[in-house]
Protein backbone atom coordinates (compact mmCIF):
# COMPACT_ATOMS: atom_id res chain seq x y z
CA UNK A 1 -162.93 -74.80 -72.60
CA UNK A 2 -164.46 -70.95 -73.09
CA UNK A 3 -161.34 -69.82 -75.08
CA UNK A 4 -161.30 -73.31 -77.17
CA UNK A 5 -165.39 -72.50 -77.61
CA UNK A 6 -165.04 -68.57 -78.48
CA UNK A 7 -167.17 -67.97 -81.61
CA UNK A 8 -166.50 -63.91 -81.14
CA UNK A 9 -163.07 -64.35 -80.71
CA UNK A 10 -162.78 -62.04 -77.91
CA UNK A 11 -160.14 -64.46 -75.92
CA UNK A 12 -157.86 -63.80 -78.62
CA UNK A 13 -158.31 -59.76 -78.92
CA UNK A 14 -157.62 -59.95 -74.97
CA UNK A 15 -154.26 -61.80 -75.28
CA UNK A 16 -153.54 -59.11 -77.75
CA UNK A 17 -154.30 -56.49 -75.35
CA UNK A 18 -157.79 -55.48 -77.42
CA UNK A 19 -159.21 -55.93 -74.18
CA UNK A 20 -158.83 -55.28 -70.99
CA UNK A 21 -159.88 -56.97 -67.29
CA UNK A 22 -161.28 -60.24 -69.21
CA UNK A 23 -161.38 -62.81 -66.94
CA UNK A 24 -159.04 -65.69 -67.29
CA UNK A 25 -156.54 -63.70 -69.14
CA UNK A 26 -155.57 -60.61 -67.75
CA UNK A 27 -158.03 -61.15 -64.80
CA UNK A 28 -158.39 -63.64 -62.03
CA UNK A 29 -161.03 -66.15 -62.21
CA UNK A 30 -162.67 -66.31 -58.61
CA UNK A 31 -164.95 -69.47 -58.68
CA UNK A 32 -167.54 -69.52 -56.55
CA UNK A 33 -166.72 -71.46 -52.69
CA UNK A 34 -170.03 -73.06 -52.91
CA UNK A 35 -172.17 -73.09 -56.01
CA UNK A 36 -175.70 -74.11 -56.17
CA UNK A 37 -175.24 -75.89 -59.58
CA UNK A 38 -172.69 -77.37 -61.32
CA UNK A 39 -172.89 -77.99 -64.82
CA UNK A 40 -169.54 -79.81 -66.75
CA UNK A 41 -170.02 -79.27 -70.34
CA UNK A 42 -167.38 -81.05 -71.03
CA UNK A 43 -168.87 -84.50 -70.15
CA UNK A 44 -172.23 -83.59 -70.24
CA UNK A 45 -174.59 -83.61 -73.49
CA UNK A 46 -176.60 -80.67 -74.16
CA UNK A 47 -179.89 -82.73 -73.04
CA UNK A 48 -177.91 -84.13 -69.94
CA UNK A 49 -177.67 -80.45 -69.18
CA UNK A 50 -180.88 -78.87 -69.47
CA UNK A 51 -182.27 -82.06 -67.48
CA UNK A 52 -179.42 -81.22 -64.76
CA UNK A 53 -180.71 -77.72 -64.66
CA UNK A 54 -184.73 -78.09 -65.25
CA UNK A 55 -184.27 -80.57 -62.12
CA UNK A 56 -182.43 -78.21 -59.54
CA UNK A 57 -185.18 -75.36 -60.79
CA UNK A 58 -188.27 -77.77 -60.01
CA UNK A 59 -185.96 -78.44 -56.63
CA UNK A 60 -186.32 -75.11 -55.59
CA UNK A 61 -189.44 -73.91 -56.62
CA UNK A 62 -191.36 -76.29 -54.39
């Protein structure tokens, strides 16, 4: 999804070697064991999103 949505085309210069340690190409991607929010763009609209995250803010602010 990042590399299909890279504007700057820096997923491209990395497979080229034009950069180095980017993660997902040349470095590992370590997702997180237990993330506080989860947010699939994918499936999710833009506004389904922001609601998602405006929610779990108001959650933990009190």
């Amino acid at each position: 999804v990042c590399e299909k949505r890279d504007p700057k085309g820096l997923y491209k210069k990395a497979r080229a070697g034009e950069i180095k340690n980017f993660t997902g190409i040349d470095s590992p991607y370590q997702p997180p064991e237990h993330p506080e929010l989860v947010i699939d763009t994918v499936t999710l609209t833009l506004e389904q999103a922001a609601d998602k995250i405006i929610g779990y803010l108001e959650a933990i602010s009190g």
